[in-house]
Protein backbone atom coordinates (compact mmCIF):
# COMPACT_ATOMS: atom_id res chain seq x y z
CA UNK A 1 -17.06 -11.52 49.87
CA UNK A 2 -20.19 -9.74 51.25
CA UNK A 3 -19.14 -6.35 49.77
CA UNK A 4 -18.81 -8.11 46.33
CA UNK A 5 -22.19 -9.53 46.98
CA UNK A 6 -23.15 -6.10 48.11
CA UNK A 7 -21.97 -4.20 44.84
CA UNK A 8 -23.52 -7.22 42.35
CA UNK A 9 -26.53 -6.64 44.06
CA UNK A 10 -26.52 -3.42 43.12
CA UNK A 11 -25.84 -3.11 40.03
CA UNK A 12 -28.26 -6.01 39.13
CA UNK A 13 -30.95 -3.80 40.86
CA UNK A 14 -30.10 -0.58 37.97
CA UNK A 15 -29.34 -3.77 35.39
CA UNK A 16 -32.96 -5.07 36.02
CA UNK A 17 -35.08 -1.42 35.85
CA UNK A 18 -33.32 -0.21 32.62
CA UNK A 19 -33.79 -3.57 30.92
CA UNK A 20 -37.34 -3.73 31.76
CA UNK A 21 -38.03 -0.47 30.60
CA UNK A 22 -35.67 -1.14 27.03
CA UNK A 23 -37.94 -4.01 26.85
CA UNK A 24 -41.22 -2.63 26.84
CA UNK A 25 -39.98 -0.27 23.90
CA UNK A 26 -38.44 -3.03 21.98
CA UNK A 27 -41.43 -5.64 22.56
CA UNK A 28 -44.10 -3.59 21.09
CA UNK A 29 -42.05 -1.63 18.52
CA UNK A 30 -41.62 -5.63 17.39
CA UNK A 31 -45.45 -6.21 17.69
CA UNK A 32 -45.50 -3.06 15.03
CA UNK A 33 -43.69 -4.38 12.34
CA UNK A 34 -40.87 -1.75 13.27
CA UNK A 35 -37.25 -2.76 12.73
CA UNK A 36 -35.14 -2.50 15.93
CA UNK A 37 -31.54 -1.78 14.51
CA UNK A 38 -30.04 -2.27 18.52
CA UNK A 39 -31.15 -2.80 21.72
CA UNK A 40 -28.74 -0.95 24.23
CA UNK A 41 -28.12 -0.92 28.27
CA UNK A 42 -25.87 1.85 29.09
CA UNK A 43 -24.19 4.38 26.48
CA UNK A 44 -20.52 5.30 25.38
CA UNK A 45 -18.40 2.67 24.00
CA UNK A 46 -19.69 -0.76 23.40
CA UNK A 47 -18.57 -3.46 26.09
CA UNK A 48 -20.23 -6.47 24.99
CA UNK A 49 -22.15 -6.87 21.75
CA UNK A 50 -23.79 -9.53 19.49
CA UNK A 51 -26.57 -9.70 16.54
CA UNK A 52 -29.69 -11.82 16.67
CA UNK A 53 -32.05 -11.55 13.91
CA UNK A 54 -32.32 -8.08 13.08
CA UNK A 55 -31.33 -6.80 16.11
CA UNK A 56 -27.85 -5.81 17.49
CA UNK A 57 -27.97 -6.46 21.39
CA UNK A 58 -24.92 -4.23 23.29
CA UNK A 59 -23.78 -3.62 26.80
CA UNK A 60 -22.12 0.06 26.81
CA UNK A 61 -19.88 1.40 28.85
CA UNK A 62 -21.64 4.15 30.86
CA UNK A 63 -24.84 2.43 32.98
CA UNK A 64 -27.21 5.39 33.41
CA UNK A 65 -29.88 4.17 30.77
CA UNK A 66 -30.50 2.30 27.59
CA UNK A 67 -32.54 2.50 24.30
CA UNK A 68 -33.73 1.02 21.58
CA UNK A 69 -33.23 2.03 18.13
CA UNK A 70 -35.60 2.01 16.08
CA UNK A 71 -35.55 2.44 11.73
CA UNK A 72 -36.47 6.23 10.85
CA UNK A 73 -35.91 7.53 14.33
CA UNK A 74 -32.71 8.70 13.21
CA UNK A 75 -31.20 9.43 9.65
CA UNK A 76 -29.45 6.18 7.99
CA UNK A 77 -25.90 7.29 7.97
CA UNK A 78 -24.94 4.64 4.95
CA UNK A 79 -27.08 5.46 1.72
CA UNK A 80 -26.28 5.34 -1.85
CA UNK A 81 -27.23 8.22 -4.40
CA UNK A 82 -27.64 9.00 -8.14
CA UNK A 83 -24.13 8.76 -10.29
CA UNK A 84 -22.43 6.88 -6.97
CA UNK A 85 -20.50 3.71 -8.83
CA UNK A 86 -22.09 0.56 -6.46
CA UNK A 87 -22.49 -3.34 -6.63
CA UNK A 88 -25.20 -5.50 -6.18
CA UNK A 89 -25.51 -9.11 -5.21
CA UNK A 90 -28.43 -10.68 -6.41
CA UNK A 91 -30.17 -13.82 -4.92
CA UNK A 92 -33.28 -15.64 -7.01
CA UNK A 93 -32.83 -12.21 -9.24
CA UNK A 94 -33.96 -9.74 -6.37
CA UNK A 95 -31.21 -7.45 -4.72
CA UNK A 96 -30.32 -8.68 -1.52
CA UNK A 97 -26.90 -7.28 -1.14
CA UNK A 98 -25.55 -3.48 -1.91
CA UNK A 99 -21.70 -3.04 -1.92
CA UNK A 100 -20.91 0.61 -1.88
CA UNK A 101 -16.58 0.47 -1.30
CA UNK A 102 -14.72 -2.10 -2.64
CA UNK A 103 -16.34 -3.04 -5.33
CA UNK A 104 -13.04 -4.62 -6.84
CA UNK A 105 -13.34 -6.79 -4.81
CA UNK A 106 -16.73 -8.06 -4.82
CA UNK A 107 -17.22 -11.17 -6.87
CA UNK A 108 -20.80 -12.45 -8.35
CA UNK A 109 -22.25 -9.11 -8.38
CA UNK A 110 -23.76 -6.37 -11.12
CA UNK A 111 -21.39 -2.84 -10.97
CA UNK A 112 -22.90 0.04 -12.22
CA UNK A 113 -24.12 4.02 -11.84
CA UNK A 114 -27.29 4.74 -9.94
CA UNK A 115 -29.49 6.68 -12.02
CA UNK A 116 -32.18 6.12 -8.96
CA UNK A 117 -32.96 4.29 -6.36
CA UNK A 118 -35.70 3.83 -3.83
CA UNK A 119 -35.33 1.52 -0.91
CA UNK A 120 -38.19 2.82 1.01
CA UNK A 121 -41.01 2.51 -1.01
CA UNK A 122 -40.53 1.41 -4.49
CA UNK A 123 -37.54 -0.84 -3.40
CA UNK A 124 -36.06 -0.30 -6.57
CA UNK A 125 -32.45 -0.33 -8.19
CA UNK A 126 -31.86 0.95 -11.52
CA UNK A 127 -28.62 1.02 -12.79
CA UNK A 128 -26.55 1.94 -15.56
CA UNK A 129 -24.49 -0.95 -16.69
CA UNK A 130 -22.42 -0.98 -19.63
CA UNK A 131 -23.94 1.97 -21.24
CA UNK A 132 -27.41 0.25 -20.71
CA UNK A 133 -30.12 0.86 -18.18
CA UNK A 134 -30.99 -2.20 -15.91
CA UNK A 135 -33.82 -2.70 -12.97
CA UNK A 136 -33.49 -4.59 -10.18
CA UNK A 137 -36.13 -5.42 -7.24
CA UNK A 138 -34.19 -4.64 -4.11
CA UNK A 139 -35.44 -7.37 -0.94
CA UNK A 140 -37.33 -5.35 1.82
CA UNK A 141 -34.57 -7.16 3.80
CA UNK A 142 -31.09 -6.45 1.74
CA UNK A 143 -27.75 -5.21 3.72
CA UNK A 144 -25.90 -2.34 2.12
CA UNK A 145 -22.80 -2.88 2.97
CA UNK A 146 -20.06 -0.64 3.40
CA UNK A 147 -17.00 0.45 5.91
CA UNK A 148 -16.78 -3.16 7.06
CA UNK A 149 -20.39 -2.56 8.27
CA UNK A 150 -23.90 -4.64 7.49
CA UNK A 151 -27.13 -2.12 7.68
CA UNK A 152 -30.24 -3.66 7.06
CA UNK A 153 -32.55 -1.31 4.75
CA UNK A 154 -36.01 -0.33 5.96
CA UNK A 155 -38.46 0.34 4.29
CA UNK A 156 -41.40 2.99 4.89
CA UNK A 157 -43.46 0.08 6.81
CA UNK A 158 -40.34 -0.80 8.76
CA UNK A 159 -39.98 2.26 10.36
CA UNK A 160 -41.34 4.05 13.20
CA UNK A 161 -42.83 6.87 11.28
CA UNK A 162 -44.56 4.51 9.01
CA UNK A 163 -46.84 3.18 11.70
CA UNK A 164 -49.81 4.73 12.93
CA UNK A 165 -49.88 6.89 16.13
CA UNK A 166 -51.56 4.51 18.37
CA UNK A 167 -48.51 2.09 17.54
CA UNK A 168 -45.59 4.44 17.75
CA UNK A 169 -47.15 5.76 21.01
CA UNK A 170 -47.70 1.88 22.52
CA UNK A 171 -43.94 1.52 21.72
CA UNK A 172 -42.59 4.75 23.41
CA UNK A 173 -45.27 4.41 26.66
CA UNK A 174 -44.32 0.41 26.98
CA UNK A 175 -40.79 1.73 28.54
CA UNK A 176 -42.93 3.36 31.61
CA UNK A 177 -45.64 0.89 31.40
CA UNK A 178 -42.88 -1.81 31.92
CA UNK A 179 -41.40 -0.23 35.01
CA UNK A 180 -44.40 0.32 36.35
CA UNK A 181 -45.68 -3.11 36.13
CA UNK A 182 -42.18 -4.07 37.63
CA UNK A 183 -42.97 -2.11 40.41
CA UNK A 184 -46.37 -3.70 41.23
CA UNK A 185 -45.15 -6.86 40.95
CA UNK A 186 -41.87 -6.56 43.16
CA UNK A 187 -43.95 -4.75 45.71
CA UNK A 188 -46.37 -8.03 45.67
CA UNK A 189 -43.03 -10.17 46.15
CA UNK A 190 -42.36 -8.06 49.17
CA UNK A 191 -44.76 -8.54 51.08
CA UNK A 192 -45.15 -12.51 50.77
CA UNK A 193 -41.62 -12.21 51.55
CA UNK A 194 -42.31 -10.66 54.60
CA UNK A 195 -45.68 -11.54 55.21
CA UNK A 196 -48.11 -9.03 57.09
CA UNK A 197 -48.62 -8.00 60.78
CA UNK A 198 -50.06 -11.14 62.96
CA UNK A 199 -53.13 -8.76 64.82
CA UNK A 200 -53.81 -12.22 66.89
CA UNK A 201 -50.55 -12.51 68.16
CA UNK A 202 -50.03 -12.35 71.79
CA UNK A 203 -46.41 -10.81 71.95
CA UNK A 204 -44.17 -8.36 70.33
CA UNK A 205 -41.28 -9.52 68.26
CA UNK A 206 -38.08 -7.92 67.66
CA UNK A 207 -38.26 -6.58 63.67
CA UNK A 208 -35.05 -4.49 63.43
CA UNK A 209 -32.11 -3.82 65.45
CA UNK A 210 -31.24 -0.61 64.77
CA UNK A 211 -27.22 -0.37 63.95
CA UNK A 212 -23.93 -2.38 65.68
CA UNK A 213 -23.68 -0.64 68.51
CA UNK A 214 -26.77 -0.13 69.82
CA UNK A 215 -27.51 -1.75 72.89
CA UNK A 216 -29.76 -4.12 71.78
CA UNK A 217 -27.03 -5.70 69.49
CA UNK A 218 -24.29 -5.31 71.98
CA UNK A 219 -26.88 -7.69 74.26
CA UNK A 220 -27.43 -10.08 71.48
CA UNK A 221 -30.86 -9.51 70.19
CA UNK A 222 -31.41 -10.22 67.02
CA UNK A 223 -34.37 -9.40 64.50
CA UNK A 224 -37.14 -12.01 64.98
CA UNK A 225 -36.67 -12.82 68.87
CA UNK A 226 -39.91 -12.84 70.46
CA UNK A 227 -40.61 -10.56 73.35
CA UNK A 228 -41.68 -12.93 76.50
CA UNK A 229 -41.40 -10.52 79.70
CA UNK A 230 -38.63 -7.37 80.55
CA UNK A 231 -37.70 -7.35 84.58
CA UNK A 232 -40.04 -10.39 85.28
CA UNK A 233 -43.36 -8.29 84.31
CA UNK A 234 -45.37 -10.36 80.71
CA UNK A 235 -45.39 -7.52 77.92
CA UNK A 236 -48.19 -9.33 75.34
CA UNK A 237 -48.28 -6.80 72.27
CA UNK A 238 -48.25 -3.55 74.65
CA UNK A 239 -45.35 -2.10 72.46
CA UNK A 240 -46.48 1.21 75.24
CA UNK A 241 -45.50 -0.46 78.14
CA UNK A 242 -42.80 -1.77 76.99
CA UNK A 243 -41.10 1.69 75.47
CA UNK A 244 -42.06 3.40 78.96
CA UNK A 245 -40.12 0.55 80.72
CA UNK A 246 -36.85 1.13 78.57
CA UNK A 247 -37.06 5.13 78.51
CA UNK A 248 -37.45 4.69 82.80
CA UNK A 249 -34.43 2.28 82.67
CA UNK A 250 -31.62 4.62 81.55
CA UNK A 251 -28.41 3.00 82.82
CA UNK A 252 -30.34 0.45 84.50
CA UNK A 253 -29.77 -3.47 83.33
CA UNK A 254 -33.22 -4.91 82.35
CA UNK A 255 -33.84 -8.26 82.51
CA UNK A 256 -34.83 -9.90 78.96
CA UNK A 257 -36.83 -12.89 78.73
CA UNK A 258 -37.14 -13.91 75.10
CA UNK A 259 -37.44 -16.83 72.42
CA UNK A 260 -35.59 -17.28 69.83
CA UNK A 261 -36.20 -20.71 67.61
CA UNK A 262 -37.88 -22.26 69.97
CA UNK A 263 -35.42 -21.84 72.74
CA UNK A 264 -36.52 -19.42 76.30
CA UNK A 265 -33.39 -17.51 76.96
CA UNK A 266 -32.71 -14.21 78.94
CA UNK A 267 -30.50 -11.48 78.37
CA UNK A 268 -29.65 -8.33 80.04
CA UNK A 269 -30.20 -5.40 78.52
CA UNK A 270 -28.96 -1.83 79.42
CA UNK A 271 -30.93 1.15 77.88
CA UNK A 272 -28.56 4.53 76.41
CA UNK A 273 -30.06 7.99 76.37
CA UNK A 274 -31.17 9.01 73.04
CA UNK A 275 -30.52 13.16 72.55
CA UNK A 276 -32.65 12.89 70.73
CA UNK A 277 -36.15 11.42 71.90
CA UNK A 278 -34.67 12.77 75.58
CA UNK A 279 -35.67 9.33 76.73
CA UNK A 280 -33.89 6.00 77.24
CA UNK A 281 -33.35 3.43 73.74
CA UNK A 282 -31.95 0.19 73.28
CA UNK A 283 -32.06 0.36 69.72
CA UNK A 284 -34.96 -2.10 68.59
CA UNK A 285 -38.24 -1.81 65.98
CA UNK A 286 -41.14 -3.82 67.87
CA UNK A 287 -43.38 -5.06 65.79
CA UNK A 288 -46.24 -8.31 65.44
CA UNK A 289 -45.10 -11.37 64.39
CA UNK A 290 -45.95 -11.69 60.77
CA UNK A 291 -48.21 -14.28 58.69
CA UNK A 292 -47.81 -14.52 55.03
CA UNK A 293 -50.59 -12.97 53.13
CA UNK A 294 -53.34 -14.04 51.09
CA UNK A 295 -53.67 -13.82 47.01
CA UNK A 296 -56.44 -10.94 47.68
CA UNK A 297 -54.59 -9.19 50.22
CA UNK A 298 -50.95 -9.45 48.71
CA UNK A 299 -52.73 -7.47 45.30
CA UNK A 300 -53.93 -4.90 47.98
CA UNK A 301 -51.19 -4.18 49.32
CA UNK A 302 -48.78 -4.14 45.84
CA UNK A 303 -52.01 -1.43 44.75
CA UNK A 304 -51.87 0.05 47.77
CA UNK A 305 -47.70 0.67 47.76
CA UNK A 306 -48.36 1.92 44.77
CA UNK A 307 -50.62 4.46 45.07
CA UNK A 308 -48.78 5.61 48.25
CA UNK A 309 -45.54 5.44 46.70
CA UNK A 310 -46.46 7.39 43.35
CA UNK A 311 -48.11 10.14 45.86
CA UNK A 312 -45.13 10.37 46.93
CA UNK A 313 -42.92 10.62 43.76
CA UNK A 314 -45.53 13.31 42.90
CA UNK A 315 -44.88 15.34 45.90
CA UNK A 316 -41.17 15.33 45.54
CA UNK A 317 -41.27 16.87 41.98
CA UNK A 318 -43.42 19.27 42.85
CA UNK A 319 -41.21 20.41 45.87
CA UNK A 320 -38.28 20.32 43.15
CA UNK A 321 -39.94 23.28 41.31
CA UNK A 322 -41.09 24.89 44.71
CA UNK A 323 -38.47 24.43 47.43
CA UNK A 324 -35.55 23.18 45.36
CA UNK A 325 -32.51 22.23 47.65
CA UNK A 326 -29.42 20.74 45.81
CA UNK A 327 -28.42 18.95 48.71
CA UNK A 328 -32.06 17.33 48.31
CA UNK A 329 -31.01 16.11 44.87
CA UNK A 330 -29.55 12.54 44.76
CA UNK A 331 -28.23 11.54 41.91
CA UNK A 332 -26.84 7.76 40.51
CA UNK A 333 -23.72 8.32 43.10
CA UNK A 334 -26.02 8.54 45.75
CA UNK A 335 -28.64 6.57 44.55
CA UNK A 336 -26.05 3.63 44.08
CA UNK A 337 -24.87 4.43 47.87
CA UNK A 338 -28.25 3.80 49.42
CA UNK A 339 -28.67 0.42 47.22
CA UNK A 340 -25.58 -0.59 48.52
CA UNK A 341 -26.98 -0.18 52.14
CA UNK A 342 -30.31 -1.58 51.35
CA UNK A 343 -29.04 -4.38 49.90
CA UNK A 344 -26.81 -5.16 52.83
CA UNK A 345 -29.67 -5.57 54.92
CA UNK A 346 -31.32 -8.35 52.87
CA UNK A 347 -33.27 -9.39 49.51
CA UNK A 348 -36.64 -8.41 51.07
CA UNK A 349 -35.28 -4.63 51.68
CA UNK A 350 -33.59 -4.36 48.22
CA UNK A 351 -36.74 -6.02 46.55
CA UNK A 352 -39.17 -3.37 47.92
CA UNK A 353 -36.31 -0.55 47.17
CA UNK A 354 -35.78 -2.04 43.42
CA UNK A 355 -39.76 -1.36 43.17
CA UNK A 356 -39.65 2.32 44.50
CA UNK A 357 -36.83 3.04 41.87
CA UNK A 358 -38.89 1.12 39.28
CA UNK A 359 -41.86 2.83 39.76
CA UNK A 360 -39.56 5.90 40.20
CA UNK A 361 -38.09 5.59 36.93
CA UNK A 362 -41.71 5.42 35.19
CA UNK A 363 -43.23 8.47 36.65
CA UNK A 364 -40.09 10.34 35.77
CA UNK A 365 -40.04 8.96 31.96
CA UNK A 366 -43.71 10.28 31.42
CA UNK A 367 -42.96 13.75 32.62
CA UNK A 368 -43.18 16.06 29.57
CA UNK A 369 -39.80 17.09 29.50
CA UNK A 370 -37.86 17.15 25.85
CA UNK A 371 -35.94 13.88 25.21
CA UNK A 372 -38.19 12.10 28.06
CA UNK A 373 -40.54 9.31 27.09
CA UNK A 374 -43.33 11.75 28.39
CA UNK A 375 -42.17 14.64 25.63
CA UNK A 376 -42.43 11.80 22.60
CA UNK A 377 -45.60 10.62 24.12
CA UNK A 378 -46.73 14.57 23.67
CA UNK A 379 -46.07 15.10 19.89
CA UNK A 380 -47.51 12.32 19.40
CA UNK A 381 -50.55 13.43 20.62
CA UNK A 382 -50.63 17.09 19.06
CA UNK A 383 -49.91 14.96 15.85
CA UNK A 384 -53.03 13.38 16.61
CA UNK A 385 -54.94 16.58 17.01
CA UNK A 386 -53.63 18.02 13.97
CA UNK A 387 -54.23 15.49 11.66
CA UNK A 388 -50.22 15.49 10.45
CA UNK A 389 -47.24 14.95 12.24
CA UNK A 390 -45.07 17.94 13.65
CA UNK A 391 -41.88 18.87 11.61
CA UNK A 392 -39.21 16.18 12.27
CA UNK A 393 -36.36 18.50 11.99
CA UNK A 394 -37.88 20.59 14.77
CA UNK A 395 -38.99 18.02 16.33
CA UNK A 396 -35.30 16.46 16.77
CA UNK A 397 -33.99 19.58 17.73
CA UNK A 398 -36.23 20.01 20.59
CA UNK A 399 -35.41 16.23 21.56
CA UNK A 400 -31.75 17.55 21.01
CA UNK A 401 -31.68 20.37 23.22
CA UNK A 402 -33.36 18.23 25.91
CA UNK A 403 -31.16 15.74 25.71
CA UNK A 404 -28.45 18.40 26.29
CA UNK A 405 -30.06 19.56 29.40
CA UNK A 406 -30.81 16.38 31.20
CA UNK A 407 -26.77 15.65 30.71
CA UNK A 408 -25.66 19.08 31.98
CA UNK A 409 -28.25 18.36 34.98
CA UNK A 410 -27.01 14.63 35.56
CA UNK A 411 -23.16 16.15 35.68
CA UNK A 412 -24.17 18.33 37.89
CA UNK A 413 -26.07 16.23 39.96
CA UNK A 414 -23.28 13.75 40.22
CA UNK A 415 -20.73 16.42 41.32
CA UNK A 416 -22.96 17.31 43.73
CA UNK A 417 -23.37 13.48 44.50
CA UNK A 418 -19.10 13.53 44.70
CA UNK A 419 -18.90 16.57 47.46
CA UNK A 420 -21.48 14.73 49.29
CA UNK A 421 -20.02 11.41 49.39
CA UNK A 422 -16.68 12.78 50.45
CA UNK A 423 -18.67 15.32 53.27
CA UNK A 424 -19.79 12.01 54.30
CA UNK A 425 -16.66 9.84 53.78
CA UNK A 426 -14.87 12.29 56.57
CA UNK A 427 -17.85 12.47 59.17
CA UNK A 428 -17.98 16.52 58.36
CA UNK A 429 -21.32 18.08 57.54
């Protein structure tokens, strides 16, 4: 039951950070006047799918990302053309349906030729019907319908090259934005989860015991036990004293005086030697009791995580480019392992890791790199220092070959992720 737990845990965790992020672009694409055609989590084959308004919401098959589809990112793959044979259904005399197979058996519609049509700007229909020419008004919200499929037209001021650059660019940066925010606020949970250091305290509390079969747990101590006196001497908040007692006592049993709930008990504790610290360990973090923090100081420490955390983001890109180790490189293999681990160590672990992978997942989206948030974000802004917009078509190819790259990257990075796990799965390595 706790491994289920585990793995849902998990997976909400990657379920939360790509929603939030799909969110931001759908929220303020929405606040544009832009027409979101499907809001996805995941990619491949649709799992789970429904329609709501406008929008198609989906669950795909493959959970390494999302997106949001916006009218006029992409070309309309239904569209009808001059001398096609279509049908129209008409509602209140405006257009609000076009039939484009089938029409034998459409019933309480107009069939005719399209001598033009403009469903963009003009939203126009004309039509040659029984050897005469007819117009129709087309609704800036019919459905051409065709292959069993419903696509809702969009017009030039329903699409996200009709809007201005400071709109299309506050619906691709609201993706990062979002995480971001996420982060900030899950770091802020964190700590009035866990409350900060008690300076006034006047003893030393176990915070972490350090693996199963460590001394510590083989005695019994457990995370939160307060630290009265070791071999009959009072230890107060000297975490000093009390290291250079258990790296002196290698081998030796060592009297533990400690509360737990209330409740004076003692336990005997033998220190190990540690190979590596060449000293004697029993496996514990000391730390201060904690208090739960203020309003004031729970937004300084959120701003302070952050800054800390995005410094050091920052510093691991930048050692990608210079020192670049593929062993270094975790991908979502790996990346799901350590969730797994943090989450089986409790909500207030996983909720300061889901922040670091929020905040992660920003920074990384705003890098200029083609098909990345950051690269849209870029022509954007050289459209707005030109005074026109970039070609699309080369535009889309850049996005394209980007795209391309980041997928050959994540395979390899996840076969990389595969050798590792099973290096790790046999103890070898």
């Amino acid at each position: 039951m706790q491994m289920i737990q585990i793995v849902f845990m998990s997976a909400l965790v990657f379920f939360v950070i790509i929603t939030i992020h799909e969110w931001g672009h759908f929220f303020f694409a929405k606040r544009a006047g832009i027409l979101v055609r499907e809001f996805a989590i995941g990619f491949g084959p649709k799992l789970l799918s429904y329609k709501r308004g406008e929008t198609r919401y989906t669950l795909r098959l493959i959970p390494v990302g999302g997106f949001v589809r916006m009218a006029g990112e992409d070309p309309e793959v239904i569209e009808a053309k001059p001398g096609q044979t279509i049908a129209v259904g008409l509602k209140d005399g405006v257009v609000d349906r076009i039939y484009l197979d089938r029409l034998g058996e459409r019933t309480n519609v107009v069939r005719g030729e399209v001598v033009t049509i403009d469903l963009e700007r003009a939203l126009e229909i004309v039509l040659e019907v029984d050897g005469a020419r007819e117009t129709f008004k087309v609704h800036p919200k019919a459905h051409i319908i065709a292959r069993g499929q419903e696509t809702q037209i969009a017009p030039i001021d329903r699409q996200f090259g009709g809007k201005t650059v400071g709109q299309r660019a506050m619906a691709i940066f609201a993706g990062p934005l979002m995480n971001i925010l996420l982060a900030f606020v899950l770091f802020m949970a964190y700590v009035q989860m866990v409350g900060l250091p008690d300076t006034n305290a006047d003893r030393l509390i176990v915070s972490r015991v350090i693996g199963d079969d460590v001394p510590a747990a083989k005695a019994g101590l457990k995370p939160g036990d307060a630290i009265i006196r070791i071999n009959g001497e009072t230890i107060g908040t000297d975490s000093d004293k009390m290291l250079r007692m258990i790296g002196e006592s290698v081998g030796k049993p060592m009297t533990w005086e400690i509360e737990r709930d209330g409740r004076l008990m003692t336990i005997e504790v033998t220190p190990e030697y540690d190979e590596e610290s060449k000293t004697g360990k029993v496996g514990i973090m000391p730390a201060y009791p904690s208090r739960r923090a203020t309003a004031l100081e729970t937004v300084e420490f959120g701003l302070n995580a952050m800054k800390n955390m995005t410094l050091s983001i920052l510093t691991g890109f930048r050692m990608l480019v210079t020192d670049f180790d593929p062993d270094n490189v975790a991908g979502i293999l790996r990346t799901a392992q350590v969730t797994g681990q943090i989450a089986a160590r409790g909500i207030e672990q996983l909720t300061s890791w889901t922040a670091i992978l929020s905040l992660y997942l920003g920074i990384f989206n705003l890098l200029p790199i083609p098909a990345l948030d950051g690269s849209r974000l870029l022509f954007l802004g050289l459209e707005a220092l030109r005074g026109r917009p970039i070609d699309p078509n080369r535009e889309s190819m850049v996005h394209f070959i980007g795209f391309a790259m980041l997928m050959l990257i994540m395979l390899a990075v996840t076969y990389n992720d595969i050798l590792y796990l099973i290096r790790d799965g046999d103890g070898s390595g």
